[in-house]
N, C-alpha and C. Protein backbone atom coordinates (compact mmCIF):
# COMPACT_ATOMS: atom_id res chain seq x y z
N UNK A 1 -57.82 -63.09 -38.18
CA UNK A 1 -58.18 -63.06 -36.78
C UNK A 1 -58.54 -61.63 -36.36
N UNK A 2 -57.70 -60.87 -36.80
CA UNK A 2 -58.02 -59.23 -36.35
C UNK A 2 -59.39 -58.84 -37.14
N UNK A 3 -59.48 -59.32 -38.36
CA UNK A 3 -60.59 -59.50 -38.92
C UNK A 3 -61.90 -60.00 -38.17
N UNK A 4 -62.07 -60.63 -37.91
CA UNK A 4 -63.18 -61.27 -36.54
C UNK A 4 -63.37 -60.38 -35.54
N UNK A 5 -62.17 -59.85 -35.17
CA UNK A 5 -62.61 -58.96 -33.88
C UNK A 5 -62.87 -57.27 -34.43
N UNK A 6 -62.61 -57.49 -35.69
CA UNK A 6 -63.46 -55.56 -36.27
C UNK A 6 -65.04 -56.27 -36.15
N UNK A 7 -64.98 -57.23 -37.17
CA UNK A 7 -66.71 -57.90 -37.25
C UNK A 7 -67.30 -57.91 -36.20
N UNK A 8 -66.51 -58.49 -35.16
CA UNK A 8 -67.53 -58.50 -33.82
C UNK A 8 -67.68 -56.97 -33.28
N UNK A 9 -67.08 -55.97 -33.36
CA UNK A 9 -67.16 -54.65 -33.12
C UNK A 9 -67.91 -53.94 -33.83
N UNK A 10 -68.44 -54.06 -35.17
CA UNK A 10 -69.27 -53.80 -35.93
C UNK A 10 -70.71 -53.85 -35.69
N UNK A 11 -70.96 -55.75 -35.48
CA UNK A 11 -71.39 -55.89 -34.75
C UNK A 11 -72.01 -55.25 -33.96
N UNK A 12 -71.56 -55.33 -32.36
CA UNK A 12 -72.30 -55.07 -31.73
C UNK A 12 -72.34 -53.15 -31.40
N UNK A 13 -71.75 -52.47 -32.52
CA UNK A 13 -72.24 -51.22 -32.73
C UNK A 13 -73.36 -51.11 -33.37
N UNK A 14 -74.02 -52.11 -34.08
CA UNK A 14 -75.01 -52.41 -35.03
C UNK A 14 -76.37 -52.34 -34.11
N UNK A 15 -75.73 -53.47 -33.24
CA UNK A 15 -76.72 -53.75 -31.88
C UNK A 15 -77.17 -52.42 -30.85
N UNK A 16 -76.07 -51.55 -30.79
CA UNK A 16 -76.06 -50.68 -30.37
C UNK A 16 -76.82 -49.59 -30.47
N UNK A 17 -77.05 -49.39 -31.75
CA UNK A 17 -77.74 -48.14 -32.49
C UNK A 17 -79.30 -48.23 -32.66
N UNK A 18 -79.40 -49.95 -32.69
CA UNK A 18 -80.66 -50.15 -33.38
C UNK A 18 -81.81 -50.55 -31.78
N UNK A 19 -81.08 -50.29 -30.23
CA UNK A 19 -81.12 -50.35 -29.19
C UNK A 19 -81.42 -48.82 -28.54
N UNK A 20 -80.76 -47.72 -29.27
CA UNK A 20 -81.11 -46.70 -29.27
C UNK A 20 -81.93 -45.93 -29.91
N UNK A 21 -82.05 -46.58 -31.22
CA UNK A 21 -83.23 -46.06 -32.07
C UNK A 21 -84.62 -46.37 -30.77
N UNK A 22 -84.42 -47.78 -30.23
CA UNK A 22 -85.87 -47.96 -29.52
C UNK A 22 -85.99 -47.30 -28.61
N UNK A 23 -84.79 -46.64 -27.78
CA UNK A 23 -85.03 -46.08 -26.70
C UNK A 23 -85.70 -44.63 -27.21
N UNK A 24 -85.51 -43.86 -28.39
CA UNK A 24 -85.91 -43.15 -28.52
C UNK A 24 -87.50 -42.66 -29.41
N UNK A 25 -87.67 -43.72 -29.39
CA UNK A 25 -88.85 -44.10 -29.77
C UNK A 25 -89.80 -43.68 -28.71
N UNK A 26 -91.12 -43.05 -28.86
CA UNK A 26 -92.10 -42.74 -27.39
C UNK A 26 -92.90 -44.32 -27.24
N UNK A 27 -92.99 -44.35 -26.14
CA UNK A 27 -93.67 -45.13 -25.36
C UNK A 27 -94.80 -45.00 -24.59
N UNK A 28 -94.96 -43.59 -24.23
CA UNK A 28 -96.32 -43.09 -23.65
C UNK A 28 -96.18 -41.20 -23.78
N UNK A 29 -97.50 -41.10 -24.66
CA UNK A 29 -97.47 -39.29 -24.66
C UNK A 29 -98.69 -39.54 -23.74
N UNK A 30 -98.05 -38.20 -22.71
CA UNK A 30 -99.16 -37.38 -22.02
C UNK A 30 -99.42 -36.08 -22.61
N UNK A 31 -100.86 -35.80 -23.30
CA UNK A 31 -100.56 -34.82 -23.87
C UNK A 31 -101.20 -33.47 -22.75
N UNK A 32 -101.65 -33.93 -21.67
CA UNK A 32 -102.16 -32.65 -20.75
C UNK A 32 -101.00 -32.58 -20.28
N UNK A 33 -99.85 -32.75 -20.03
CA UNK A 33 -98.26 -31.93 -19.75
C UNK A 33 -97.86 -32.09 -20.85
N UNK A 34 -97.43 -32.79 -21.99
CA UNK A 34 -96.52 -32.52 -22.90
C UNK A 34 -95.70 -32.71 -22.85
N UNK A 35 -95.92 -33.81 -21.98
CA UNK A 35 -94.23 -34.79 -22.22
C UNK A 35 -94.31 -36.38 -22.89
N UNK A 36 -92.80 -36.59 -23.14
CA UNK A 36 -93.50 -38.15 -23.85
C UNK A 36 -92.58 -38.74 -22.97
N UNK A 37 -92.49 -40.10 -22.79
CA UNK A 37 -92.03 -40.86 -22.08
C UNK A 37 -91.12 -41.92 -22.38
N UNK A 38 -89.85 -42.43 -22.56
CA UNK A 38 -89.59 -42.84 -23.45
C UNK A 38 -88.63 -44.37 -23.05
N UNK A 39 -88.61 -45.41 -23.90
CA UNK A 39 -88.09 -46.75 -22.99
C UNK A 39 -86.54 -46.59 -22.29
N UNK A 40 -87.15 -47.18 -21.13
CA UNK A 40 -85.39 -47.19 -20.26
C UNK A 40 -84.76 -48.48 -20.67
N UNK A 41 -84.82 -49.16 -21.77
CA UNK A 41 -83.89 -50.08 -22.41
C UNK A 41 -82.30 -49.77 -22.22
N UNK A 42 -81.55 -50.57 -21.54
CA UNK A 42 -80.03 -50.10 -21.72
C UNK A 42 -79.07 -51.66 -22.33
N UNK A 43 -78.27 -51.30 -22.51
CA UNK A 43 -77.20 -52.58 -22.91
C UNK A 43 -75.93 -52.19 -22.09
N UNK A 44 -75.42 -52.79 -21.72
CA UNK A 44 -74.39 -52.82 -20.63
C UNK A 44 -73.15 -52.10 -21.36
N UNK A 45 -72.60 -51.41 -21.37
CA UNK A 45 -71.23 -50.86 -22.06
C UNK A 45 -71.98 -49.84 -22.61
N UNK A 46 -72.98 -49.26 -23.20
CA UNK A 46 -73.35 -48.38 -24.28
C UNK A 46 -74.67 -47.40 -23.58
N UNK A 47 -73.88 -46.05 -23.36
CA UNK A 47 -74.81 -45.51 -22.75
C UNK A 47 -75.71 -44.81 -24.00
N UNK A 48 -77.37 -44.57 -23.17
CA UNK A 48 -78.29 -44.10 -23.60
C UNK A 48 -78.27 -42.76 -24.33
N UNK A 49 -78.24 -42.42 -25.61
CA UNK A 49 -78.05 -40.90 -25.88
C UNK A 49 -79.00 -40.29 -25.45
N UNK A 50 -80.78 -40.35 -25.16
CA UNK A 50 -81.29 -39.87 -24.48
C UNK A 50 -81.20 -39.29 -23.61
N UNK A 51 -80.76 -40.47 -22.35
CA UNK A 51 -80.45 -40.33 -21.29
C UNK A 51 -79.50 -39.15 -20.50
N UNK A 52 -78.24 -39.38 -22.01
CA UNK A 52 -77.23 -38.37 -21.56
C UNK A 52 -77.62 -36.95 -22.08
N UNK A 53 -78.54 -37.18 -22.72
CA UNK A 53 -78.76 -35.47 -23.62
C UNK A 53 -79.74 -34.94 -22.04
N UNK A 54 -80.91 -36.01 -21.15
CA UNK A 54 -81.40 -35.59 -20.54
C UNK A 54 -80.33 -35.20 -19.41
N UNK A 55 -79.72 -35.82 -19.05
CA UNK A 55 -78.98 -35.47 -17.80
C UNK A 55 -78.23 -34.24 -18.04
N UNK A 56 -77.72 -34.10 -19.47
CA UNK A 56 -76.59 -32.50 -19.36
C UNK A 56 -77.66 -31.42 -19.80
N UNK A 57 -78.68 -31.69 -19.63
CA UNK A 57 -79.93 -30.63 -19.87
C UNK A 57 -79.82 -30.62 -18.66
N UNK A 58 -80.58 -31.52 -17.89
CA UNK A 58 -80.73 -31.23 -16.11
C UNK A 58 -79.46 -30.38 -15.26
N UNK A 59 -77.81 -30.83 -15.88
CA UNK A 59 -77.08 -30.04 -15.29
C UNK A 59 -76.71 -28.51 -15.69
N UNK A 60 -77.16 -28.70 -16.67
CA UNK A 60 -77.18 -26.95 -17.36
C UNK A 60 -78.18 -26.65 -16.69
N UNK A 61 -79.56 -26.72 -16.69
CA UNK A 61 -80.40 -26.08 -16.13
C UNK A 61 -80.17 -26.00 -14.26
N UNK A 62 -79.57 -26.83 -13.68
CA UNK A 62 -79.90 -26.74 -12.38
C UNK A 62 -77.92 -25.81 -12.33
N UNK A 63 -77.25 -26.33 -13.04
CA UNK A 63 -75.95 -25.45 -12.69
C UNK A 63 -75.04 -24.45 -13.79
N UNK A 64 -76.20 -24.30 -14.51
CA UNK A 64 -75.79 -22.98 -16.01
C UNK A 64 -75.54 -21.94 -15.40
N UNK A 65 -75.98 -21.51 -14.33
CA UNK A 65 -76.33 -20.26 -13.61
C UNK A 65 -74.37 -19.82 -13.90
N UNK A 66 -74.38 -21.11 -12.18
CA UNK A 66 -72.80 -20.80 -12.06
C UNK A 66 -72.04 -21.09 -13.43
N UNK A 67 -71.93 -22.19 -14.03
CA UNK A 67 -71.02 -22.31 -15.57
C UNK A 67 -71.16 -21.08 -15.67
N UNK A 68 -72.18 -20.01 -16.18
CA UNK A 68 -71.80 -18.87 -16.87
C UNK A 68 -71.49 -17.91 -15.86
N UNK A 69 -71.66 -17.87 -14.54
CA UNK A 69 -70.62 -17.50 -13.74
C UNK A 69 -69.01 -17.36 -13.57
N UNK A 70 -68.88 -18.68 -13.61
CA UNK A 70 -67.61 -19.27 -13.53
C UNK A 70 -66.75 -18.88 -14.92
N UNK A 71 -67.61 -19.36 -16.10
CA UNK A 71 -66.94 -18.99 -17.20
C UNK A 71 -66.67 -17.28 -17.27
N UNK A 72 -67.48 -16.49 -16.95
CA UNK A 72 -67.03 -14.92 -16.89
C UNK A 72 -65.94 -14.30 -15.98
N UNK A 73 -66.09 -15.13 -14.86
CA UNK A 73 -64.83 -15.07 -14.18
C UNK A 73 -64.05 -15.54 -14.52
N UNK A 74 -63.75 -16.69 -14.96
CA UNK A 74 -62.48 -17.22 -15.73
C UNK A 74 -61.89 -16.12 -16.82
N UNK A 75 -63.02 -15.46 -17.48
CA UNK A 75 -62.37 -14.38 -18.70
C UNK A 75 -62.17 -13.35 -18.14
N UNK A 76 -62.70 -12.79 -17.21
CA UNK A 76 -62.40 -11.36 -16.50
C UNK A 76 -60.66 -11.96 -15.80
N UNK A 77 -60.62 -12.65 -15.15
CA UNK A 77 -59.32 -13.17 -14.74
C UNK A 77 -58.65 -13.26 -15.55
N UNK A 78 -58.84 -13.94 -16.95
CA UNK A 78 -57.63 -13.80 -17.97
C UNK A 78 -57.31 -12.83 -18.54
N UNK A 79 -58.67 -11.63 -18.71
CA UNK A 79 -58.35 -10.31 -19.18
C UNK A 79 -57.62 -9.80 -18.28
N UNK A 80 -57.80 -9.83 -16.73
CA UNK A 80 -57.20 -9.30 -15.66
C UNK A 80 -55.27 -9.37 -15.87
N UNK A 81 -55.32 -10.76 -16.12
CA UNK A 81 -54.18 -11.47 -15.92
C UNK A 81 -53.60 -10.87 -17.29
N UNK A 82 -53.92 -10.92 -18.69
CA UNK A 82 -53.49 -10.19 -19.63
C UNK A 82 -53.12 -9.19 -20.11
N UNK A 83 -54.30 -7.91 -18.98
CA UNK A 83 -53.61 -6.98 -19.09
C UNK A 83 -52.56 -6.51 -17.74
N UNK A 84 -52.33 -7.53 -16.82
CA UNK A 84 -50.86 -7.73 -15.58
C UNK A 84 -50.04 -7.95 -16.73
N UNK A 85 -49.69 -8.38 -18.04
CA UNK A 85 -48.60 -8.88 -18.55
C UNK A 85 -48.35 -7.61 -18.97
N UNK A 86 -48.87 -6.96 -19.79
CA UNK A 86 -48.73 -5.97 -20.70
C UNK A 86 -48.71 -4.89 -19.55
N UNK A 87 -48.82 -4.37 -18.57
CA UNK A 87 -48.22 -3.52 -17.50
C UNK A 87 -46.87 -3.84 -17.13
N UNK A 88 -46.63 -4.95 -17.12
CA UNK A 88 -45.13 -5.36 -16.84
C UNK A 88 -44.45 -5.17 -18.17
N UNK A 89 -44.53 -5.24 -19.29
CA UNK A 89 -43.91 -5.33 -20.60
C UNK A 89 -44.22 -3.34 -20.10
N UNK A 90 -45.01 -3.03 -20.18
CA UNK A 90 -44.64 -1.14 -20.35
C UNK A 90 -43.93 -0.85 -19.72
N UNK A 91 -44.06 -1.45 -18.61
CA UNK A 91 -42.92 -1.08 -17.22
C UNK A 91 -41.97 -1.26 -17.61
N UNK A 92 -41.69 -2.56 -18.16
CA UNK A 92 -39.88 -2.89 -18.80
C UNK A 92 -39.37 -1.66 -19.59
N UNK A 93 -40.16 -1.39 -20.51
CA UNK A 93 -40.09 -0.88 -21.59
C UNK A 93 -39.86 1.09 -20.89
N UNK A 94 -40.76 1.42 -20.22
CA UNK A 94 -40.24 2.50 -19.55
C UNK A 94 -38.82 2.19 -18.50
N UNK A 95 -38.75 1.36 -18.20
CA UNK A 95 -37.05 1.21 -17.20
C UNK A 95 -35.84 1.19 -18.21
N UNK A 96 -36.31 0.06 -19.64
CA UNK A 96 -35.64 0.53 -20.86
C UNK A 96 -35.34 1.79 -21.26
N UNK A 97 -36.21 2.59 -21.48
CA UNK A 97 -36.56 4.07 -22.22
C UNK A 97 -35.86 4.90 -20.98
N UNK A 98 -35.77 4.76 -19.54
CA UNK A 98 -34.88 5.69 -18.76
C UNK A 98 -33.92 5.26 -18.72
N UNK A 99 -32.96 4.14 -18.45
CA UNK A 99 -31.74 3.70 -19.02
C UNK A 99 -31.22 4.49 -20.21
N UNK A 100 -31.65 4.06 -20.96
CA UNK A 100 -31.35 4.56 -21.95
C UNK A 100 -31.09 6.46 -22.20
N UNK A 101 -32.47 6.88 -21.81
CA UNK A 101 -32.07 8.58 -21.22
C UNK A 101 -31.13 8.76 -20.59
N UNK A 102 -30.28 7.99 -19.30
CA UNK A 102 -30.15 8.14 -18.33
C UNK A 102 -28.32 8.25 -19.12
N UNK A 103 -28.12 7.49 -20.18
CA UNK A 103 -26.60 6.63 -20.64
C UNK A 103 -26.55 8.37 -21.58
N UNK A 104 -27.63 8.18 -22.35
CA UNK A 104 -27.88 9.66 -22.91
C UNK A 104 -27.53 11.05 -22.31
N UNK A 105 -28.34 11.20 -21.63
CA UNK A 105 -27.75 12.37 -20.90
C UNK A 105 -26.04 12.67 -19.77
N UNK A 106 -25.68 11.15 -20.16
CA UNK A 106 -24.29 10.89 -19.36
C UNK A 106 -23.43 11.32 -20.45
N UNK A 107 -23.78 10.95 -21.63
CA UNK A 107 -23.00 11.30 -22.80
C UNK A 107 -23.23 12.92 -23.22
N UNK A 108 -24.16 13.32 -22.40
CA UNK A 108 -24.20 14.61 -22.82
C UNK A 108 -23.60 15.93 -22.41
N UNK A 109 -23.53 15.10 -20.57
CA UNK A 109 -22.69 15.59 -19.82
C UNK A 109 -21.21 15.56 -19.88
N UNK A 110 -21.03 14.08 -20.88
CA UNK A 110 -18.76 13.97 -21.04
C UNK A 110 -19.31 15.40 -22.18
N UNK A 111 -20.10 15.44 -23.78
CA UNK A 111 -19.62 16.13 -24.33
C UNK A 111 -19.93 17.44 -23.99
N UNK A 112 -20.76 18.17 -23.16
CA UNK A 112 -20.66 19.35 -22.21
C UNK A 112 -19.16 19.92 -21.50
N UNK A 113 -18.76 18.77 -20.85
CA UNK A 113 -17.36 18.62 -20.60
C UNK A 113 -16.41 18.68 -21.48
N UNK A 114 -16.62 18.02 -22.89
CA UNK A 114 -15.50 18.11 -23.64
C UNK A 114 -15.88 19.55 -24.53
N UNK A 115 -16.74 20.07 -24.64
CA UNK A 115 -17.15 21.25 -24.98
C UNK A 115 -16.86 22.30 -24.28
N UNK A 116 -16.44 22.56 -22.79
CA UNK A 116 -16.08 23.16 -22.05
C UNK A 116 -14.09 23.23 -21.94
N UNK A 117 -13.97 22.38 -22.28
CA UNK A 117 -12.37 21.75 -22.69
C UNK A 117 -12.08 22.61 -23.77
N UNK A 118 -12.63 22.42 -25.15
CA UNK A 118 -12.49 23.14 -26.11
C UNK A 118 -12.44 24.33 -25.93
N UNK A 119 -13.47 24.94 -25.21
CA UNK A 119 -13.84 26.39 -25.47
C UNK A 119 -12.55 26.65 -24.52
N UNK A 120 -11.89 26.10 -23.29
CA UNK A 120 -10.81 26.62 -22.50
C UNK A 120 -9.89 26.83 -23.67
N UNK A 121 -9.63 25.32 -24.47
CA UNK A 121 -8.14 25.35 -25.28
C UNK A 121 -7.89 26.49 -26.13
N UNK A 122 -9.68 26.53 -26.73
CA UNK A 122 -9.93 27.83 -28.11
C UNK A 122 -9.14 29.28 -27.30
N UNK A 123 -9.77 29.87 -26.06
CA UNK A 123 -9.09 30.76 -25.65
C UNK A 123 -8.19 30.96 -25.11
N UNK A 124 -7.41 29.64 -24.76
CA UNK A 124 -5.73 29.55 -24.44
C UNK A 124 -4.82 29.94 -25.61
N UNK A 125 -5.85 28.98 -26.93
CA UNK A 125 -5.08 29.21 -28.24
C UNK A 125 -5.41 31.17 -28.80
N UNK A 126 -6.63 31.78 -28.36
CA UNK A 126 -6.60 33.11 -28.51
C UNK A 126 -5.48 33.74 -27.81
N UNK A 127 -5.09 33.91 -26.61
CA UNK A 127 -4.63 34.14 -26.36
C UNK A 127 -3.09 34.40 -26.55
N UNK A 128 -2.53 33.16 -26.81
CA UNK A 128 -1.31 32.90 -27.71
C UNK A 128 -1.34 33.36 -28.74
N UNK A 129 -2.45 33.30 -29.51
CA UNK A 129 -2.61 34.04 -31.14
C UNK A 129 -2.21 35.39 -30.80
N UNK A 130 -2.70 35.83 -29.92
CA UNK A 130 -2.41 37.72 -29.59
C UNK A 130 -1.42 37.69 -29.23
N UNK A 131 -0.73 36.91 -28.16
CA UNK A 131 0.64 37.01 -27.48
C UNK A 131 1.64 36.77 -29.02
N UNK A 132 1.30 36.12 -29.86
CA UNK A 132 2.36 35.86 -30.66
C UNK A 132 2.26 37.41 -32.09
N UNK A 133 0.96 37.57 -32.27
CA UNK A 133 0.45 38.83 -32.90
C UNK A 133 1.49 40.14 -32.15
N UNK A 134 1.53 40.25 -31.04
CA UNK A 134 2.29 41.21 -30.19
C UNK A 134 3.57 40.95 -30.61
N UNK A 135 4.04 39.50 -30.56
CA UNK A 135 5.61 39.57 -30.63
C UNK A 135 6.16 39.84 -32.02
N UNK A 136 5.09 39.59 -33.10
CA UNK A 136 5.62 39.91 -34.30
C UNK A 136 5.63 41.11 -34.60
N UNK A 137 4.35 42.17 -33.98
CA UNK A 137 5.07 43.60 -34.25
C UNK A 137 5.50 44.34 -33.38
N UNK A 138 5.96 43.58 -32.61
CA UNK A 138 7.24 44.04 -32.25
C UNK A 138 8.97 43.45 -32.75
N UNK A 139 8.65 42.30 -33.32
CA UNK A 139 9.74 42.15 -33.80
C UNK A 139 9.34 43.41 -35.07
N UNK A 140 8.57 42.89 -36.08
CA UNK A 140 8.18 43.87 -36.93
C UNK A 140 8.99 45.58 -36.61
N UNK A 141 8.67 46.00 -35.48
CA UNK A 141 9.05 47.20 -34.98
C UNK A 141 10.34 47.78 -35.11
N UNK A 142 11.03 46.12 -34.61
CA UNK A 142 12.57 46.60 -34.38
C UNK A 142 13.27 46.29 -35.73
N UNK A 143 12.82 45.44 -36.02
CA UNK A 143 13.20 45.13 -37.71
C UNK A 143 13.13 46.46 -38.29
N UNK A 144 12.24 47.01 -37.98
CA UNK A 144 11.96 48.46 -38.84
C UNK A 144 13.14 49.41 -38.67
N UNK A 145 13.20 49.31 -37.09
CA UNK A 145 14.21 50.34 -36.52
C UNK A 145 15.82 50.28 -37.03
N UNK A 146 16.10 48.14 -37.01
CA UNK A 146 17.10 48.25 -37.40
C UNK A 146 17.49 48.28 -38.99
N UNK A 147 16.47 48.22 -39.69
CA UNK A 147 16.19 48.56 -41.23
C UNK A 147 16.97 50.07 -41.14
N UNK A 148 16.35 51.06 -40.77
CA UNK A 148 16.89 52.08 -40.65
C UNK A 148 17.70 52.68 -40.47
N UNK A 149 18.03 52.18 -39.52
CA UNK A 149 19.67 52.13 -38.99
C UNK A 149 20.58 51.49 -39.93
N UNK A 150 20.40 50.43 -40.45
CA UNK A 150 21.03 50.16 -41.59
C UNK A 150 21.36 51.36 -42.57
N UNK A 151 19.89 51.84 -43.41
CA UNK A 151 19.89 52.58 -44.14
C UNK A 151 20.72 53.66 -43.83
N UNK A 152 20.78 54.40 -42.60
CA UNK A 152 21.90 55.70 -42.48
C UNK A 152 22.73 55.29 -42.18
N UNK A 153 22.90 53.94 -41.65
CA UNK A 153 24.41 53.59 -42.20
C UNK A 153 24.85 53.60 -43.35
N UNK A 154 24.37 52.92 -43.84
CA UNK A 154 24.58 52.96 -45.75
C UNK A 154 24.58 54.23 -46.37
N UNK A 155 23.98 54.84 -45.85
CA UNK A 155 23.97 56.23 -46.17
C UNK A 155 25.19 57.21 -46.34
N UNK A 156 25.19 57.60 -44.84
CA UNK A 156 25.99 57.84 -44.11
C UNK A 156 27.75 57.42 -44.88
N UNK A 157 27.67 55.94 -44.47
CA UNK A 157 28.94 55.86 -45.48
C UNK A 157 29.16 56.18 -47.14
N UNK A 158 28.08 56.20 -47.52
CA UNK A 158 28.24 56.56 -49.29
C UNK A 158 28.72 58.34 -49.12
N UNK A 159 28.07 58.68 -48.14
CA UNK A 159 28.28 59.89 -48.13
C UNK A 159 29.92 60.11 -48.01
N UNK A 160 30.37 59.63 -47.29
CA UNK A 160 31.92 59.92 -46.62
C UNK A 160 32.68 59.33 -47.70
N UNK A 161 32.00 58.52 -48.35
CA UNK A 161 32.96 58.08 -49.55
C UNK A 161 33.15 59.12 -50.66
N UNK A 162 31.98 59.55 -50.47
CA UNK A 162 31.88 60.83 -51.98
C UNK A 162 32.73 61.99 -51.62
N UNK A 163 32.61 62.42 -49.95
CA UNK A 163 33.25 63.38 -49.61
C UNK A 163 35.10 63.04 -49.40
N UNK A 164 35.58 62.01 -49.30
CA UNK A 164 36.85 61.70 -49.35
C UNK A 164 37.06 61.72 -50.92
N UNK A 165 36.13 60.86 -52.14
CA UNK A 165 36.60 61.41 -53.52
C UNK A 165 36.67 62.44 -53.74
N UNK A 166 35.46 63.63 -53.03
CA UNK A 166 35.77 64.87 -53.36
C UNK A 166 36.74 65.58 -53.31
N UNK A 167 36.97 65.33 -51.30
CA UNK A 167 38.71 65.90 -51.39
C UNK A 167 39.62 65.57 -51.55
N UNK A 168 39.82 64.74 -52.65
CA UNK A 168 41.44 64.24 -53.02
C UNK A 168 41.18 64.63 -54.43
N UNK A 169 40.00 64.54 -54.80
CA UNK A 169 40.25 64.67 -56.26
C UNK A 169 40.40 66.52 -57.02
């Protein structure tokens, strides 16, 4: 059954073509204009390829003007519109790129700060280095002094010892 209804579609595409072959067939040349004339045969459902090749000739020619109007504006608009995207993508991309400077130079400012920290501690710790440099020679000093004092003590008594062996002996 589905079979029957391709055949009949076959068919009358058959009918179709061989309906258009006639239409395109001339029917009357004028040859002082140079046109030919050609049969207005139609079949109901199946339009004329003639016909339609003549008519989108007639609308190109009477409205090509604007189409290629229209179509250049359509591309200038999409170039327009294409390069609006890519201004917004740079734009991002520069609000990115100062963010980013912006976190940067914040970090540059803590380690400025913590660099300023250091350099206080470094000369707190100089400072102490000398204060403690001072206290050692001066301990140094007195160590010396009482080194000495030792020594003529020690002295001192060997002496009194020799002089008491002397006078008894």
């Amino acid at each position: 059954m589905a079979r029957r209804g391709y055949n009949a579609q076959q068919i009358q595409r058959q009918q179709a073509n061989s309906i258009r072959r006639q239409e395109s067939s001339p029917t009357t040349v004028n040859s002082s204009e140079n046109s030919v004339e050609y049969n207005n045969a139609t079949v109901s459902g199946v339009p004329s390829e003639v016909r339609g090749l003549d008519k989108l000739i007639e609308y190109g020619t009477k409205y090509g003007g604007w189409i290629a109007f229209t179509v250049t504006i359509a591309g200038a608009i999409g170039a327009f519109l294409n390069f609006q995207s890519d201004l917004k993508r740079a734009e991002s991309d520069i609000k990115s790129a100062k963010t980013l400077a912006d976190k940067n130079s914040s970090k540059l400012v803590d380690l400025d700060k913590i660099y300023a920290e250091i350099n206080k501690d470094v000369t707190y710790m100089q400072g102490d280095i000398s204060s403690i440099e001072t206290s050692i020679e001066k301990s140094n000093d007195k160590l010396e002094q009482v080194t000495l004092k030792q020594l003529k003590l020690e002295y001192s008594a060997k002496k009194e010892i020799k002089n008491k062996q002397g006078n008894q002996g």
